[in-house]
Structures are given as C-alpha cells and as structure tokens.
PDB file of N, CA and C in Angstrom:
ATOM      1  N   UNK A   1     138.063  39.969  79.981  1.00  0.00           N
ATOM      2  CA  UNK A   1     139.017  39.683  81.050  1.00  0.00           C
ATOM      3  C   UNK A   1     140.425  40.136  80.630  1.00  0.00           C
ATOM      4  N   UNK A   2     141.512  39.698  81.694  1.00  0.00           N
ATOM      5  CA  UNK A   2     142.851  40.341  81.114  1.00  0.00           C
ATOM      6  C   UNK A   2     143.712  39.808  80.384  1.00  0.00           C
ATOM      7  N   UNK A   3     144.556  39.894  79.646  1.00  0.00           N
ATOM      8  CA  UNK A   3     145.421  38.984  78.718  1.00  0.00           C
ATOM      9  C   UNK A   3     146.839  38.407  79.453  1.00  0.00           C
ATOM     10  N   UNK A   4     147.248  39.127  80.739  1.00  0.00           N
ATOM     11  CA  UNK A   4     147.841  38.191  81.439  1.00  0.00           C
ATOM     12  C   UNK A   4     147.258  37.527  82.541  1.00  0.00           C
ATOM     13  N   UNK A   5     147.675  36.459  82.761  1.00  0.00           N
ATOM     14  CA  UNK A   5     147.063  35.387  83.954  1.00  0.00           C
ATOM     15  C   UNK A   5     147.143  35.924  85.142  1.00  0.00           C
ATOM     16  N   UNK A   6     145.989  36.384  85.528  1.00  0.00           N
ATOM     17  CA  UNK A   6     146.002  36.748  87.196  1.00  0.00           C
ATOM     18  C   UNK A   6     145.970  35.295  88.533  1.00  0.00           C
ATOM     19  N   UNK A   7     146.616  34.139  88.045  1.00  0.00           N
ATOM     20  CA  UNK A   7     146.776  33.541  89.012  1.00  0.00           C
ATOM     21  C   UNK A   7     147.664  32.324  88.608  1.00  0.00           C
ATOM     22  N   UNK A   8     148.213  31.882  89.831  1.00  0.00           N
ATOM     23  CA  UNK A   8     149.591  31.107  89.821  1.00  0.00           C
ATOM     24  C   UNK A   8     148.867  29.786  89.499  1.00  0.00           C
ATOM     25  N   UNK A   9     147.950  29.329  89.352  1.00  0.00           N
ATOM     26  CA  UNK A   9     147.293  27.858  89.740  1.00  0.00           C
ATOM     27  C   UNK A   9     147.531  27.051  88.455  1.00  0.00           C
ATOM     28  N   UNK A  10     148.069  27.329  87.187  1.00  0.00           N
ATOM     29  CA  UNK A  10     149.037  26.935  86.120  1.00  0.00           C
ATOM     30  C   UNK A  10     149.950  26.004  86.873  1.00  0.00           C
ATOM     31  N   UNK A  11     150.994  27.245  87.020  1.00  0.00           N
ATOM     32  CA  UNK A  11     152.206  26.997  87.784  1.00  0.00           C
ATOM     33  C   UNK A  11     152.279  26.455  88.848  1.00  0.00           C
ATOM     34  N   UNK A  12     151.418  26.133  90.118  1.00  0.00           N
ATOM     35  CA  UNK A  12     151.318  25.260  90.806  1.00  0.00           C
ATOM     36  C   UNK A  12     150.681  23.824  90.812  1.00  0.00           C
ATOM     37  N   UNK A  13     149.914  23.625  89.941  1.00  0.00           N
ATOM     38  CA  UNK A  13     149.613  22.491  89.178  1.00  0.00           C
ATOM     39  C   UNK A  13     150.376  21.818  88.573  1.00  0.00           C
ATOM     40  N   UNK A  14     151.450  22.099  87.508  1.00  0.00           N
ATOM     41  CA  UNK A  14     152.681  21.331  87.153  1.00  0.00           C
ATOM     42  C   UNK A  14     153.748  21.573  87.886  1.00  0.00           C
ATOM     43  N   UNK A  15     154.004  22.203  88.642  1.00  0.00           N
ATOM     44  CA  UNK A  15     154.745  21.862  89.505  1.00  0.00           C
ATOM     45  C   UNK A  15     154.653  20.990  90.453  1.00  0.00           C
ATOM     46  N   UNK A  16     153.344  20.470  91.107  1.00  0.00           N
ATOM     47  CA  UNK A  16     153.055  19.026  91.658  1.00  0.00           C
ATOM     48  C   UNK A  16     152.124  17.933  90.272  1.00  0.00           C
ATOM     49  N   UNK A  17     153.043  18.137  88.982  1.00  0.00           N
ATOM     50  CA  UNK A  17     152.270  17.227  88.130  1.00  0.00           C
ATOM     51  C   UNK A  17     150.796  16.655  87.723  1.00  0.00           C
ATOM     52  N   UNK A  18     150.535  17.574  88.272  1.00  0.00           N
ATOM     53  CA  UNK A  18     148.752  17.396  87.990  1.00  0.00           C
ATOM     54  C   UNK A  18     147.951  17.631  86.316  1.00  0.00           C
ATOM     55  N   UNK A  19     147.344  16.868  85.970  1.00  0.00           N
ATOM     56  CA  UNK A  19     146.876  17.024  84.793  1.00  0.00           C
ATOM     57  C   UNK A  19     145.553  18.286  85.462  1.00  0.00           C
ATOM     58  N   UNK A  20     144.730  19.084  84.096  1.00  0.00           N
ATOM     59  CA  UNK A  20     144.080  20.156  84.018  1.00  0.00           C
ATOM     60  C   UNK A  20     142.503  18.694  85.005  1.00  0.00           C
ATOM     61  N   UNK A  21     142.463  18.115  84.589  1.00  0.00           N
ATOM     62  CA  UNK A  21     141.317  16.836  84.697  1.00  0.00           C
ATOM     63  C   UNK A  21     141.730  16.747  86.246  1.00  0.00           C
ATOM     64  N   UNK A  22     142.380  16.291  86.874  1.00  0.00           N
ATOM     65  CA  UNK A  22     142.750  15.686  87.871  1.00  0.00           C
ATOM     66  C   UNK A  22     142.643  16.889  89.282  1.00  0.00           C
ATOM     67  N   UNK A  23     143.322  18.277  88.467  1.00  0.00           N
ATOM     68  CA  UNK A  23     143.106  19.240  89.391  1.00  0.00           C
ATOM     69  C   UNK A  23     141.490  20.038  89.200  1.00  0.00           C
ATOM     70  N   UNK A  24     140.845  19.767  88.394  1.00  0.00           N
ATOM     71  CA  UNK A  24     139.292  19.781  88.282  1.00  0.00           C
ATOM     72  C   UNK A  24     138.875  19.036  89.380  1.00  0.00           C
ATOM     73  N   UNK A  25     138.910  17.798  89.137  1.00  0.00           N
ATOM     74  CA  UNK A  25     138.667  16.707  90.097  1.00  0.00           C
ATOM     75  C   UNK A  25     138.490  17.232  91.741  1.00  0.00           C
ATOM     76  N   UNK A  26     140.077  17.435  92.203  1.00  0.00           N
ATOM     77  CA  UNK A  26     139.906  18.192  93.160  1.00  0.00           C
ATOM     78  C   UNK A  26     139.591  19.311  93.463  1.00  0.00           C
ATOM     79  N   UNK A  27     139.175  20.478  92.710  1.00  0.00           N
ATOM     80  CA  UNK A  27     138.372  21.729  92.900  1.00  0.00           C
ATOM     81  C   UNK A  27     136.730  21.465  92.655  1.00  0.00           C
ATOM     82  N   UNK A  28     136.377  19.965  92.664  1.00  0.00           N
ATOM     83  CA  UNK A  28     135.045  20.218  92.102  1.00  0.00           C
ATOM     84  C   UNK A  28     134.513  20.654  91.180  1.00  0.00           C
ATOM     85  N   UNK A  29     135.487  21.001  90.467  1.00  0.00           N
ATOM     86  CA  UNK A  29     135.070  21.382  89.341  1.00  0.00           C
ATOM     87  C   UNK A  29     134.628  20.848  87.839  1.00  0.00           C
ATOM     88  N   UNK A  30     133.905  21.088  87.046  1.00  0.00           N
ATOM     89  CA  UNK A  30     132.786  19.746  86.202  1.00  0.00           C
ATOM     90  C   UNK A  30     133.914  19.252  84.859  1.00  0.00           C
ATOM     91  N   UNK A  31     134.780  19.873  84.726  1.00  0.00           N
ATOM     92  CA  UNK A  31     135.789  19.822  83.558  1.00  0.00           C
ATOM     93  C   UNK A  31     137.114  20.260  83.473  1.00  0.00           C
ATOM     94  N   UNK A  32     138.247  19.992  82.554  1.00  0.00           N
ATOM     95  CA  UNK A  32     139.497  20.292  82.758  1.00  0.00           C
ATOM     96  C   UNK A  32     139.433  21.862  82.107  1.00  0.00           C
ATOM     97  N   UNK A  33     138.265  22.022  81.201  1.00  0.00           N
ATOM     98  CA  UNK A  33     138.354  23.425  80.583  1.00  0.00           C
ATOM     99  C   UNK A  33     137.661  24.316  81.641  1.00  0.00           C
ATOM    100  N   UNK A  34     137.308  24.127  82.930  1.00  0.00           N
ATOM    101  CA  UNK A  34     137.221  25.482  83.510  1.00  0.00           C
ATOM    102  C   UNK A  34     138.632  25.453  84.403  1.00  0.00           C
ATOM    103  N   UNK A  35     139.535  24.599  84.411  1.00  0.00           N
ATOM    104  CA  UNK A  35     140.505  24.395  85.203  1.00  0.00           C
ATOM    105  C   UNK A  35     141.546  25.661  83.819  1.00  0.00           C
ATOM    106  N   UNK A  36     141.541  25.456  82.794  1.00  0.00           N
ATOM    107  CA  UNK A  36     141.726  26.152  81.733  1.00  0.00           C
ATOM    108  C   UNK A  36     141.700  27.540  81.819  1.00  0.00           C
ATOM    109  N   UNK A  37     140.118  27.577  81.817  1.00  0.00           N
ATOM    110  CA  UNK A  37     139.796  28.852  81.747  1.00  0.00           C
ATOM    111  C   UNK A  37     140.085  29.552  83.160  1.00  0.00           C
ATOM    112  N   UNK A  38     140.033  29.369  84.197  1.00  0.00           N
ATOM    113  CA  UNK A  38     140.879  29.988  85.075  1.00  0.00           C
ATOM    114  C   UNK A  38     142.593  30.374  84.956  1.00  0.00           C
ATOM    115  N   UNK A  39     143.015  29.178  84.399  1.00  0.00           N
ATOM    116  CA  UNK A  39     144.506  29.504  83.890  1.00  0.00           C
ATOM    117  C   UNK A  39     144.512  30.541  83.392  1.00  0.00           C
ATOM    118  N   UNK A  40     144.080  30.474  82.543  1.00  0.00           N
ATOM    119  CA  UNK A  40     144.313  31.945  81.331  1.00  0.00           C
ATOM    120  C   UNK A  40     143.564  33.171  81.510  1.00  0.00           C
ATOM    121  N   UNK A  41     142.829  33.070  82.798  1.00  0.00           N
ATOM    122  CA  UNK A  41     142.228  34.956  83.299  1.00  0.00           C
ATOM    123  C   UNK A  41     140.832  34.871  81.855  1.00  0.00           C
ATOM    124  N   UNK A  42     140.258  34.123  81.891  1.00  0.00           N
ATOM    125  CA  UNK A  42     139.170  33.538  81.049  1.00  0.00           C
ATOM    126  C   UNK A  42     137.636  33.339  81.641  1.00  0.00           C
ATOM    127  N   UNK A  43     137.768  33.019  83.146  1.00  0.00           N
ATOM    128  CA  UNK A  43     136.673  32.948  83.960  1.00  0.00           C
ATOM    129  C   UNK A  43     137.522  33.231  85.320  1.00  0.00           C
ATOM    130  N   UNK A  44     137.033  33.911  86.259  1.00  0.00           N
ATOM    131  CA  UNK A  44     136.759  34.533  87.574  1.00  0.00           C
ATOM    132  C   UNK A  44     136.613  33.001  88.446  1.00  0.00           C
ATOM    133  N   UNK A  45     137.660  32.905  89.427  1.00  0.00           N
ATOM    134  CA  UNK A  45     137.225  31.623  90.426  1.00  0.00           C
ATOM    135  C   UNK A  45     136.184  31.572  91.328  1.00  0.00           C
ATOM    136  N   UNK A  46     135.011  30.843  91.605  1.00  0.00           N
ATOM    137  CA  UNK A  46     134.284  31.384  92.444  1.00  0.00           C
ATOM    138  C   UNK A  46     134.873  30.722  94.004  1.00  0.00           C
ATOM    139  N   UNK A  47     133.942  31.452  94.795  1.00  0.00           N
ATOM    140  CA  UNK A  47     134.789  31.573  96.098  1.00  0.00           C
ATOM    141  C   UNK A  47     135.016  30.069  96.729  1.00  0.00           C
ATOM    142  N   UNK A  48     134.167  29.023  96.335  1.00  0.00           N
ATOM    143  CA  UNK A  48     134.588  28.009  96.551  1.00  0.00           C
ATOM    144  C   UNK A  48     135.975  27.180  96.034  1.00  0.00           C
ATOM    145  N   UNK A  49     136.284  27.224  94.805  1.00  0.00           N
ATOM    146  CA  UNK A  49     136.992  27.373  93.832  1.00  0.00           C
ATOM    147  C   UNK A  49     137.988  28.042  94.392  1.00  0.00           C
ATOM    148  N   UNK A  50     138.473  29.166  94.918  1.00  0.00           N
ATOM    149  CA  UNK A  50     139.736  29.686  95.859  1.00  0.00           C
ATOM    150  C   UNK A  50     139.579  29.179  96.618  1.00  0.00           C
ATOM    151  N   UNK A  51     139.123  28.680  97.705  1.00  0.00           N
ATOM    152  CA  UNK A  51     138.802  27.685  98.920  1.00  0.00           C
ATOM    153  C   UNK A  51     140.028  26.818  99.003  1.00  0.00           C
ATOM    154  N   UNK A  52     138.893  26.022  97.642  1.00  0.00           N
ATOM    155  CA  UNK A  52     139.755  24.590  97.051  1.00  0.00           C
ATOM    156  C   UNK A  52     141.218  24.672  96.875  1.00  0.00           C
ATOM    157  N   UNK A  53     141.576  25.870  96.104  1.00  0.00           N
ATOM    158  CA  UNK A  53     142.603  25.800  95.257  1.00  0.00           C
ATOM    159  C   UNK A  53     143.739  26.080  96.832  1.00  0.00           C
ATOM    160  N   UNK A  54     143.259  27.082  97.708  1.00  0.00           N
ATOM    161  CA  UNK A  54     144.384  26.969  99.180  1.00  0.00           C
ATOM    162  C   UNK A  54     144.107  25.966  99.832  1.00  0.00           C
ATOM    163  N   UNK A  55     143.918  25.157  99.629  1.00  0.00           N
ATOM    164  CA  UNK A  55     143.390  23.596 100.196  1.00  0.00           C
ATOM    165  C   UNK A  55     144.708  22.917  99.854  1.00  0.00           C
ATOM    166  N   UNK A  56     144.030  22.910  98.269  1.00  0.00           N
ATOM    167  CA  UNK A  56     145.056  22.009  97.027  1.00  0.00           C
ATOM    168  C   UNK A  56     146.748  21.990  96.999  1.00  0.00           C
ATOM    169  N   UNK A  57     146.465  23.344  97.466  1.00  0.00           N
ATOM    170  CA  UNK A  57     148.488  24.005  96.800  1.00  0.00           C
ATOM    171  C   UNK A  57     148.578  24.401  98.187  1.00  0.00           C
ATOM    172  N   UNK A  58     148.333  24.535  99.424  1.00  0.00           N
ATOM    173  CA  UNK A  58     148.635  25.128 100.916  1.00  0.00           C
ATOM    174  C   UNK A  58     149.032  26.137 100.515  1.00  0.00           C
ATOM    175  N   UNK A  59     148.095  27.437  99.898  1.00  0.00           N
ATOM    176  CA  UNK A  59     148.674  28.592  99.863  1.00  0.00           C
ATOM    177  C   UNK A  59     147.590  29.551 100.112  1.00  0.00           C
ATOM    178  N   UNK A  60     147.783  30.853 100.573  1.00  0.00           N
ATOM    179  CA  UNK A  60     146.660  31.648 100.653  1.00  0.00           C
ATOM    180  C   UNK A  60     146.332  32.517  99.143  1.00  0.00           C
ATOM    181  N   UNK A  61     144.792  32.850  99.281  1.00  0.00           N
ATOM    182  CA  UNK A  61     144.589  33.632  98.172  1.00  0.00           C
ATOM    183  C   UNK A  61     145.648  34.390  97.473  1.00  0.00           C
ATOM    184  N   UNK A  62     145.887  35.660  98.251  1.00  0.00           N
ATOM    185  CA  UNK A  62     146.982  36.436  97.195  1.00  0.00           C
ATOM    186  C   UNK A  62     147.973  35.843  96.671  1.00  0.00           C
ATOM    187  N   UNK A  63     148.659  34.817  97.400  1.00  0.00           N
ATOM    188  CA  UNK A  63     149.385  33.903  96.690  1.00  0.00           C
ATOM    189  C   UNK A  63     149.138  33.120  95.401  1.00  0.00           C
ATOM    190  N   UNK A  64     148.187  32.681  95.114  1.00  0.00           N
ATOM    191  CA  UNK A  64     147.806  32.195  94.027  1.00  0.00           C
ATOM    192  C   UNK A  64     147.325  32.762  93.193  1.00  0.00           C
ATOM    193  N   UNK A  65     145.979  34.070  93.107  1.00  0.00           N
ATOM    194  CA  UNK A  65     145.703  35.204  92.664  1.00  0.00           C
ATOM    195  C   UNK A  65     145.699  36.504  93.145  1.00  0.00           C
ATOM    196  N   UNK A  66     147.099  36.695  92.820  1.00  0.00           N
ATOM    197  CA  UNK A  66     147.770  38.484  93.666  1.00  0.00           C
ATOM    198  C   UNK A  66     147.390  39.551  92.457  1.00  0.00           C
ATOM    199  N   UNK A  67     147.000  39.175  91.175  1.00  0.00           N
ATOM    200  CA  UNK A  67     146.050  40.332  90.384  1.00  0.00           C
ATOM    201  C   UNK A  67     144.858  40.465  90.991  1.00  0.00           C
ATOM    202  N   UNK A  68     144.258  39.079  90.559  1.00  0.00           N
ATOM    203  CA  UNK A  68     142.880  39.028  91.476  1.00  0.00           C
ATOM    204  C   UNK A  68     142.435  40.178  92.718  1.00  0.00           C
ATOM    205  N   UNK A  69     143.277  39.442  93.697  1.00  0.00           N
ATOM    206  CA  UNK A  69     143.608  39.875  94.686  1.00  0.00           C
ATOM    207  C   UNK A  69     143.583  41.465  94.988  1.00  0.00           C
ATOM    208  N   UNK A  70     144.362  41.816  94.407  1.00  0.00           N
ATOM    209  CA  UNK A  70     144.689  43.314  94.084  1.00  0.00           C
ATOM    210  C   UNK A  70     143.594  43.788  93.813  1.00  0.00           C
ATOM    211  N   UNK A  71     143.197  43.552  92.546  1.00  0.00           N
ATOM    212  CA  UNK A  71     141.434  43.914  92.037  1.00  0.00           C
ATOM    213  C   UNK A  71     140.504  44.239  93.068  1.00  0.00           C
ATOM    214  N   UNK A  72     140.446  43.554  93.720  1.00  0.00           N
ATOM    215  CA  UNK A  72     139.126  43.273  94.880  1.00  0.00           C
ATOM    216  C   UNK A  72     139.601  43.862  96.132  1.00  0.00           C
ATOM    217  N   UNK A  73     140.815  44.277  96.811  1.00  0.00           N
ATOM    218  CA  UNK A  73     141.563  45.065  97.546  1.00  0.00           C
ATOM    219  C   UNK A  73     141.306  46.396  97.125  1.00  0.00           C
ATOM    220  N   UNK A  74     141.834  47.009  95.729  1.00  0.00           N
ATOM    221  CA  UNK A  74     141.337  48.305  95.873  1.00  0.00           C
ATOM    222  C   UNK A  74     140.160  48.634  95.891  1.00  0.00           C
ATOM    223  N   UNK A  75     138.929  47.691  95.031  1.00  0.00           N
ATOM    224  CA  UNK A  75     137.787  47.857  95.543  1.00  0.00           C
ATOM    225  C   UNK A  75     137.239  47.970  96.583  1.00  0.00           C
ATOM    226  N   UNK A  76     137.781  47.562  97.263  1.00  0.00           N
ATOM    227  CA  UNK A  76     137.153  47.506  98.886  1.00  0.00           C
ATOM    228  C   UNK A  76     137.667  48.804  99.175  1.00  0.00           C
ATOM    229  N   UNK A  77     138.993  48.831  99.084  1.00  0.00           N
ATOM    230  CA  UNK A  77     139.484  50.037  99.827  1.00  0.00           C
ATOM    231  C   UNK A  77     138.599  51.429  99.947  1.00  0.00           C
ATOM    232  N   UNK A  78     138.643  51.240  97.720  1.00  0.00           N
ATOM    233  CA  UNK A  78     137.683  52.659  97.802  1.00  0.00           C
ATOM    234  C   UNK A  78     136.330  52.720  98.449  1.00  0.00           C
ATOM    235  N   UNK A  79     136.150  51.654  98.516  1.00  0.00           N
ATOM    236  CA  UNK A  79     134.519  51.956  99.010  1.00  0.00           C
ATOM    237  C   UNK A  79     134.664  52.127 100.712  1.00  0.00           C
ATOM    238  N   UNK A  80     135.420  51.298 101.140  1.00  0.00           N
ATOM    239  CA  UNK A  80     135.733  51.655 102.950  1.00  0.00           C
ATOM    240  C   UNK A  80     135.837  53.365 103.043  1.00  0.00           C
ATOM    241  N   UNK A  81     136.662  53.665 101.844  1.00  0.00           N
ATOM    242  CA  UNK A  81     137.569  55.256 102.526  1.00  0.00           C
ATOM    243  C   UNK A  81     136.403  56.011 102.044  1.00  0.00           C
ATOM    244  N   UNK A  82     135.481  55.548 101.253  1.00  0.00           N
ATOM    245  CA  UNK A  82     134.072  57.217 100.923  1.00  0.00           C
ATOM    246  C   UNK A  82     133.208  56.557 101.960  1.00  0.00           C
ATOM    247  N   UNK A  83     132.856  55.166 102.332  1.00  0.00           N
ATOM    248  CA  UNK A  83     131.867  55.258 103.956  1.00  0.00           C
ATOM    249  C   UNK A  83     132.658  55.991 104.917  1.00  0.00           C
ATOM    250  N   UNK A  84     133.704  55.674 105.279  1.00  0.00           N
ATOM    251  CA  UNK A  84     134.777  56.361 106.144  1.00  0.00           C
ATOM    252  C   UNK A  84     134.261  58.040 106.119  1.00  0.00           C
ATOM    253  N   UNK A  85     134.594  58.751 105.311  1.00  0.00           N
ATOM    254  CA  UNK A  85     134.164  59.833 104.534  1.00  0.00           C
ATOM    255  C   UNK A  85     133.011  60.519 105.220  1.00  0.00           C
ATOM    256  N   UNK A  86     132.024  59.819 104.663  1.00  0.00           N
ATOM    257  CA  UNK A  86     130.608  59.792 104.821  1.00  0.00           C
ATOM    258  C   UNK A  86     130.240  59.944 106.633  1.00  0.00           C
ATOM    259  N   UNK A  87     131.110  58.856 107.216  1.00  0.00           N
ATOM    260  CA  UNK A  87     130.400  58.984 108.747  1.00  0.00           C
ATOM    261  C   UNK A  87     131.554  59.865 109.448  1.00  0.00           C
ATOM    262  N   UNK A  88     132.447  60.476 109.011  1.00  0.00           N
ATOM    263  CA  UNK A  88     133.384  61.578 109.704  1.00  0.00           C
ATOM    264  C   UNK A  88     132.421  62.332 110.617  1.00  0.00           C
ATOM    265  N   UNK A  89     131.660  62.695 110.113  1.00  0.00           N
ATOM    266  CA  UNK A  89     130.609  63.951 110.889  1.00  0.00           C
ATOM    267  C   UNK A  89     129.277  63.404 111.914  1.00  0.00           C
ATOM    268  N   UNK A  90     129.817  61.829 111.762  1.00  0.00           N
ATOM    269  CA  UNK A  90     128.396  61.470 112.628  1.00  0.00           C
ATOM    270  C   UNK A  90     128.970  61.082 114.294  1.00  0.00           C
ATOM    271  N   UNK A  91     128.960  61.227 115.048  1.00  0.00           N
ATOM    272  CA  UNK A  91     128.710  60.815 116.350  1.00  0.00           C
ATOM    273  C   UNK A  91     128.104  59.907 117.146  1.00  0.00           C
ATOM    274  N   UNK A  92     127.196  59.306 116.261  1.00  0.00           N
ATOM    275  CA  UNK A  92     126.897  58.291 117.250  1.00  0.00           C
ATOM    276  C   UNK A  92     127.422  57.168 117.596  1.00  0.00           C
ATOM    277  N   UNK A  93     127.138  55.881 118.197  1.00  0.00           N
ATOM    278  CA  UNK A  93     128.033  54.685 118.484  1.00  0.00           C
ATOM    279  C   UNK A  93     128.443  53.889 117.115  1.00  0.00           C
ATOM    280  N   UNK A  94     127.194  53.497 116.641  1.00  0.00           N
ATOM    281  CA  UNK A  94     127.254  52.871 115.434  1.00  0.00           C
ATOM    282  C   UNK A  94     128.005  53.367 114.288  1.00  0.00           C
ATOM    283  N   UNK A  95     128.053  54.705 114.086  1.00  0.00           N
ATOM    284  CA  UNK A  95     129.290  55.349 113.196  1.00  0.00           C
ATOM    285  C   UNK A  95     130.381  55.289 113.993  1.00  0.00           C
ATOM    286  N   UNK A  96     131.114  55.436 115.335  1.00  0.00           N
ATOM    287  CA  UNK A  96     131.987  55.417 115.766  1.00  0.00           C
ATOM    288  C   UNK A  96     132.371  53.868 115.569  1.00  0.00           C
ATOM    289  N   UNK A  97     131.579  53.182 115.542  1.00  0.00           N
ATOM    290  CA  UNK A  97     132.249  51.375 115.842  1.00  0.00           C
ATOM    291  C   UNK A  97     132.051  51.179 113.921  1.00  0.00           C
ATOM    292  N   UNK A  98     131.738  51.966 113.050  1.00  0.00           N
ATOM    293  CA  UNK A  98     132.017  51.799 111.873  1.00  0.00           C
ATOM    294  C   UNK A  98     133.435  52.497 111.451  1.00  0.00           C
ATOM    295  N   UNK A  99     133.362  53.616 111.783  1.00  0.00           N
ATOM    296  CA  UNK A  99     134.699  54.365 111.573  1.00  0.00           C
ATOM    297  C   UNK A  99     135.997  53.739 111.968  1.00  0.00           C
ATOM    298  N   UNK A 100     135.839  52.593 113.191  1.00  0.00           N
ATOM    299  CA  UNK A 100     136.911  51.659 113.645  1.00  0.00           C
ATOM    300  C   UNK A 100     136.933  50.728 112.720  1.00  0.00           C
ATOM    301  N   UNK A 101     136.319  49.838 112.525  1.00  0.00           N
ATOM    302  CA  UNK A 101     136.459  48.883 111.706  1.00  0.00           C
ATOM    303  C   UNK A 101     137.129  49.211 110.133  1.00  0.00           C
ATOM    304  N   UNK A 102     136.710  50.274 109.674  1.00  0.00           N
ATOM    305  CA  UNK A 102     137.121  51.054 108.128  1.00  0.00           C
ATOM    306  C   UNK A 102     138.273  51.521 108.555  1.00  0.00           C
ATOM    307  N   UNK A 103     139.076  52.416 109.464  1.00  0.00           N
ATOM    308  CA  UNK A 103     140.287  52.377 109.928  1.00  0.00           C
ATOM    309  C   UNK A 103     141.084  50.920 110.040  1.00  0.00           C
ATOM    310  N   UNK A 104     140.504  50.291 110.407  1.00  0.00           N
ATOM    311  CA  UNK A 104     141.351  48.932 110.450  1.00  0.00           C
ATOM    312  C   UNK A 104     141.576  48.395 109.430  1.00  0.00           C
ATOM    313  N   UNK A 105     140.411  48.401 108.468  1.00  0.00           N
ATOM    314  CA  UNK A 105     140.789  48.102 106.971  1.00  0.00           C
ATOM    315  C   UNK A 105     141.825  48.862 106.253  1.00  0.00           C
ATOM    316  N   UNK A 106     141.842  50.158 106.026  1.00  0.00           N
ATOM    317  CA  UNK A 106     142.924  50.978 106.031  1.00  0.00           C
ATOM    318  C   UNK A 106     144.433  50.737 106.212  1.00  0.00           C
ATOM    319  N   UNK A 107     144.476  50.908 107.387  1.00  0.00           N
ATOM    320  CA  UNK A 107     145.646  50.390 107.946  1.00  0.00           C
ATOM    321  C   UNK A 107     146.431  49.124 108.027  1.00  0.00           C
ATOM    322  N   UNK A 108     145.387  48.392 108.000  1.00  0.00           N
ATOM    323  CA  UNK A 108     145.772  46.574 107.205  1.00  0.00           C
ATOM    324  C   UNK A 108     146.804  47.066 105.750  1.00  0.00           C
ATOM    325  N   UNK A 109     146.080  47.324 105.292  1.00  0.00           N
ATOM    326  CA  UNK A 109     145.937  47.722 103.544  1.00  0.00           C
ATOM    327  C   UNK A 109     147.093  48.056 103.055  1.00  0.00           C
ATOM    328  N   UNK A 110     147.286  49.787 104.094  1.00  0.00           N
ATOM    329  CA  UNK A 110     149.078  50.277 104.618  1.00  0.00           C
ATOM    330  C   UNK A 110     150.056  49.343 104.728  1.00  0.00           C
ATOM    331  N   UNK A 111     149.987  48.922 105.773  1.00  0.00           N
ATOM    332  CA  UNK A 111     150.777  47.895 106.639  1.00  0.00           C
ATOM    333  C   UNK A 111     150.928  46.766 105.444  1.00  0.00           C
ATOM    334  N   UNK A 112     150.394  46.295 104.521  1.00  0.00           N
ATOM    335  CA  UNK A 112     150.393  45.347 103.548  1.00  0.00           C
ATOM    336  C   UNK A 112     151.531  45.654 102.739  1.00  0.00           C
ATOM    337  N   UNK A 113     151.140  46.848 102.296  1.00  0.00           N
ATOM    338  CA  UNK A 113     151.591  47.720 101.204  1.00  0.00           C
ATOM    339  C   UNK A 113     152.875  47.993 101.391  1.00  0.00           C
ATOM    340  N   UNK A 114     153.359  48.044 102.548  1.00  0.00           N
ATOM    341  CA  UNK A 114     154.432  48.931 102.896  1.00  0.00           C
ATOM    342  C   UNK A 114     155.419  47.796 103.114  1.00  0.00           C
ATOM    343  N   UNK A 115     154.737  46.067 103.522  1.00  0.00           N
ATOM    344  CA  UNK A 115     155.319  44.892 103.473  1.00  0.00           C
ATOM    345  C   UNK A 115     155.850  44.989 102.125  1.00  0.00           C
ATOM    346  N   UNK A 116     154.781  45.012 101.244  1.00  0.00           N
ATOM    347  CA  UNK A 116     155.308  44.558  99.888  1.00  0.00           C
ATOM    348  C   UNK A 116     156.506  45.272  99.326  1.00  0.00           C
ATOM    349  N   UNK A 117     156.861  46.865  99.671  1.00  0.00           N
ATOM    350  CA  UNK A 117     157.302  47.582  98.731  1.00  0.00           C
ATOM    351  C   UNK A 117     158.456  47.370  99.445  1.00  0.00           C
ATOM    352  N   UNK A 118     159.505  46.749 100.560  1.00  0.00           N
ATOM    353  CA  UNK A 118     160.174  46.701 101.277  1.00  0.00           C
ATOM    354  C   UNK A 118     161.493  45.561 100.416  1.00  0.00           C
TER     355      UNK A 118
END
C-alpha cells in the first residue's frame, strides 16, 4: 500500500474526539486496529466501511478518501475511454446507449477536473 494516508478519517475522528475503539464501534468494525489500519493506507475500506464513515463525519467519499478516490476514478476512466473506443464503429442501439453513458462518464470526470484545478 502507500506510505502516505489516502484518507482524512484520522483527522476527522479527533477532530470530533473519538477514540480509534469508539469510531470502530460505529463503522462496525471488529477492532480499533482496523480503524488503524485504514488510518495509515494499511488496509483498503470496504464499501460498507465508506458508507459508514459518510454517515459518521457527513462527508462524501472523495472527501474523506480523495487518493482513494482518485485511484478508482482513473481506473474507471481508462476502462470507459477503450469501451468507448471499442464501440465507435458499432451502430446499433445498444452501442449507441453505451457510447452515451461512457460520454457522460467522461465529461463528469472533465467537469470535475476542471472544478478542481480552478
């Protein structure tokens, strides 16, 4: 994994005083050391586990894990833009109502991007 912390949930935890135990507690989670090991980019949150945690802190995903986040954004991306790719040359409905949807992803993505760099 990475050696800096891909998510804020440290820092939003003591900032509403929560012990590692207590914010386990409320993520469901079985111990204060996976509350830990998420801190420190040590274990991957599972999707329940981000659920919880914009529950916990009223924040959305990228907010809390914007490495994360990022990670799994360009993944998608690349894989949208080579299907994208792929059905350029097809014509039928079902590639046309795919080619929309992968454009929309796209352009989300843009439009994100172009928020951020502003």
């Amino acid at each position: 994994m990475r050696k800096e912390p891909y998510s804020y949930v440290r820092r939003n935890r003591l900032q509403w005083g929560l012990t590692q135990r207590e914010l386990a507690k409320l993520l469901g989670l079985s111990s204060s050391g996976a509350v830990s090991r998420i801190e420190h980019s040590k274990r991957r949150p599972s999707t329940v586990t981000l659920i919880a945690c914009s529950v916990v802190f009223g924040l959305v995903t990228p907010d809390l894990f914007p490495i994360l986040h990022a990670e799994i954004e360009e993944a998608v991306l690349g894989t949208a833009k080579e299907l994208y790719e792929r059905l350029e040359a097809k014509n039928d409905k079902q590639s046309e109502l795919k080619r929309k949807l992968l454009k929309n992803i796209l352009a989300r993505a843009i439009k994100h991007h172009n928020q951020k760099s502003v």
